[in-house]
C-alpha atoms as a PDB file:
ATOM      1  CA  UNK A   1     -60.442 -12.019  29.753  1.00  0.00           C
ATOM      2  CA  UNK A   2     -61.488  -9.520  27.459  1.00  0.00           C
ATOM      3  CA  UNK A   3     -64.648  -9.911  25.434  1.00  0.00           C
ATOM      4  CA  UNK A   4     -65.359 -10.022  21.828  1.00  0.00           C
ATOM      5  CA  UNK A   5     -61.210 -10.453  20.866  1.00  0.00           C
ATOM      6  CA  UNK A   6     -61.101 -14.489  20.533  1.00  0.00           C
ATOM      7  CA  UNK A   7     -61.701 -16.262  17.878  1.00  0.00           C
ATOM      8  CA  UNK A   8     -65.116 -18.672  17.937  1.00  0.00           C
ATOM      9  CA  UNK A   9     -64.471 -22.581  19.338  1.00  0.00           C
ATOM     10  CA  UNK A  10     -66.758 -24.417  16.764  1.00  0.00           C
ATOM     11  CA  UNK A  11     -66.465 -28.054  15.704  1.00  0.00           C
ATOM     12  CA  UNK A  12     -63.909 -29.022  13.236  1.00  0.00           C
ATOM     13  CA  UNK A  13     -64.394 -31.599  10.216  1.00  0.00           C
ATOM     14  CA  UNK A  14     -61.088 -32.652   9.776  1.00  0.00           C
ATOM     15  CA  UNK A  15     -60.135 -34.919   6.341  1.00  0.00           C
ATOM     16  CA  UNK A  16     -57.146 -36.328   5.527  1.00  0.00           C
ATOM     17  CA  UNK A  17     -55.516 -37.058   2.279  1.00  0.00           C
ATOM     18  CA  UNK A  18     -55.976 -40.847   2.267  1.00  0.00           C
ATOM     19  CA  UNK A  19     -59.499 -40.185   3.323  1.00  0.00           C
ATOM     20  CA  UNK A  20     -59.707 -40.328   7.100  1.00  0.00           C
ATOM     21  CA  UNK A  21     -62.085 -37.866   9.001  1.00  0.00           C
ATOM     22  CA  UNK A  22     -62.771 -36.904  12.141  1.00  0.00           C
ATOM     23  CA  UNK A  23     -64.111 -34.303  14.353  1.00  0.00           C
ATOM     24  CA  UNK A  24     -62.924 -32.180  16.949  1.00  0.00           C
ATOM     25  CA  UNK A  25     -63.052 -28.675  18.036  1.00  0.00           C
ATOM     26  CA  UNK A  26     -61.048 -25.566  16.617  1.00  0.00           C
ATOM     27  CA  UNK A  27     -61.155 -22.206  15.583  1.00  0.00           C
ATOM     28  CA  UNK A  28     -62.143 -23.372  11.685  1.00  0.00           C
ATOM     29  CA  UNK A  29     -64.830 -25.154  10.717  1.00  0.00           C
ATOM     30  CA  UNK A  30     -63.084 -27.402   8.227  1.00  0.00           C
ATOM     31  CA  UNK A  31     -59.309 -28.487   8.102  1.00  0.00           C
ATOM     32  CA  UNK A  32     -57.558 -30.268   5.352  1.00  0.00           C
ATOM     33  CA  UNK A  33     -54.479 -32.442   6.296  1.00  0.00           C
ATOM     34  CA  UNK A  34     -51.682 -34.464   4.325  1.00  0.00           C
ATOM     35  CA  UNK A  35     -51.421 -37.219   7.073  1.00  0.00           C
ATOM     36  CA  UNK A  36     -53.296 -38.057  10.194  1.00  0.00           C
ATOM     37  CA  UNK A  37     -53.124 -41.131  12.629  1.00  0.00           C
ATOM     38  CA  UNK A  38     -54.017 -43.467   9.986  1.00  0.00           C
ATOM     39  CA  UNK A  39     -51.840 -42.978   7.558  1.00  0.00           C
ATOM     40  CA  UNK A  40     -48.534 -41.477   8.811  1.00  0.00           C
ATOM     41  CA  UNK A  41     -45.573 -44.229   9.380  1.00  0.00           C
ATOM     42  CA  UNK A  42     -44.976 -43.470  12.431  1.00  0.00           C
ATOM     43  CA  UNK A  43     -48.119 -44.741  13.973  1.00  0.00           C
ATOM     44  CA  UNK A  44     -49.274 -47.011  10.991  1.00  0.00           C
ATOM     45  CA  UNK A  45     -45.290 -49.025  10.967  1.00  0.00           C
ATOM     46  CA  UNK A  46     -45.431 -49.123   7.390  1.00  0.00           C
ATOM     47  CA  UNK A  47     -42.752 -47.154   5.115  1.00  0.00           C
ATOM     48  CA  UNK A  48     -44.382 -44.701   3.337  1.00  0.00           C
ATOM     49  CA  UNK A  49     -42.973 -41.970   1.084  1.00  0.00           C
ATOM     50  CA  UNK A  50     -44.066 -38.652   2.281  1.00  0.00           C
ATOM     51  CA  UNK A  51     -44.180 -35.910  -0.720  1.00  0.00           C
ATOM     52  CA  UNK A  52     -44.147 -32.849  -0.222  1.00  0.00           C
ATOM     53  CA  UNK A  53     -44.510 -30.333  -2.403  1.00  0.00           C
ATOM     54  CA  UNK A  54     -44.670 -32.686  -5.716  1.00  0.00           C
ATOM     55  CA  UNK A  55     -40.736 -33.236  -4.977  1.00  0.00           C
ATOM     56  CA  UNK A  56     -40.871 -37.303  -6.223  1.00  0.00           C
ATOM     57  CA  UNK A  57     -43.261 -36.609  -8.856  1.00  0.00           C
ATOM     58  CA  UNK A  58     -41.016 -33.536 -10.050  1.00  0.00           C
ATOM     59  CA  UNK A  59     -38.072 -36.447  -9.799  1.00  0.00           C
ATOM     60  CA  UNK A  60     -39.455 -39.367 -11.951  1.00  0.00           C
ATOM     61  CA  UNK A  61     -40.676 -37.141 -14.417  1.00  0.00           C
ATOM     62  CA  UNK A  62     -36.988 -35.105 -14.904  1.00  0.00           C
ATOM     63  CA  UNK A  63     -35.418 -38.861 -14.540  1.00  0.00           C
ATOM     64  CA  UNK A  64     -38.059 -40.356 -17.654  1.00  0.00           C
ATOM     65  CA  UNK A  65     -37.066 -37.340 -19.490  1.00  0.00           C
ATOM     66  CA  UNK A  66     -33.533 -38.290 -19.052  1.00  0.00           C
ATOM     67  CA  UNK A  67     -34.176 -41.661 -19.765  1.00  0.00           C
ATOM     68  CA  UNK A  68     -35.685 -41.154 -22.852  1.00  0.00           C
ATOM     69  CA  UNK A  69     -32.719 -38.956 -23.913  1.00  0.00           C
ATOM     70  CA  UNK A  70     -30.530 -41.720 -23.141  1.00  0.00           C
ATOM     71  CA  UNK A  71     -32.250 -43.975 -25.194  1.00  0.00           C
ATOM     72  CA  UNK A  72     -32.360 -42.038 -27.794  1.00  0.00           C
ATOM     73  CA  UNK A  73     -28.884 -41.298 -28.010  1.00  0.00           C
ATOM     74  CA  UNK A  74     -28.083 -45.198 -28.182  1.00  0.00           C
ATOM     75  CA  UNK A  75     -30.491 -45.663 -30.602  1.00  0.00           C
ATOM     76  CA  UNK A  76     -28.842 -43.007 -32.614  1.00  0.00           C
ATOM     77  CA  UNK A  77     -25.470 -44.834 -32.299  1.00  0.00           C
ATOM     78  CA  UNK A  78     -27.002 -48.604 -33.098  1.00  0.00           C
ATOM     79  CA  UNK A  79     -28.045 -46.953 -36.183  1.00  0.00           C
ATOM     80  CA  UNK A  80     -24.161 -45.469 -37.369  1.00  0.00           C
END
């Protein structure tokens, strides 16, 4: 192999999103993850909603706003 072209093998502090963390070895010296061994479904058997992006938070807020609307409009016609 070539020398002085890979990348150093240092250990890793990984954390997860729920809090986990662990140590291995990798190529960073920290990684950040959204779901690990201890938290993902698969593993853990429990249903758990997995957003990504902000895509359910993004939803409720769009279906309050909606909501509200809604309300407001049968409000509006109580009223007449």
């Amino acid at each position: 192999m070539k020398q002085g072209i890979h990348p150093d093998y240092v250990l890793t502090a990984v954390r997860c999103s729920c809090g986990n963390e662990f140590t291995t070895r990798g190529t960073q010296s920290e990684i950040r993850v959204e779901l690990c061994n201890q938290c993902h479904p698969f593993y853990t058997g429990k249903q758990k909603l997995v957003d990504s992006g902000g895509r359910v938070e993004r939803y409720k807020q769009r279906y309050a706003k909606t909501q509200a609307k809604q309300d407001a409009a049968k409000q509006d016609a109580a009223r007449k």
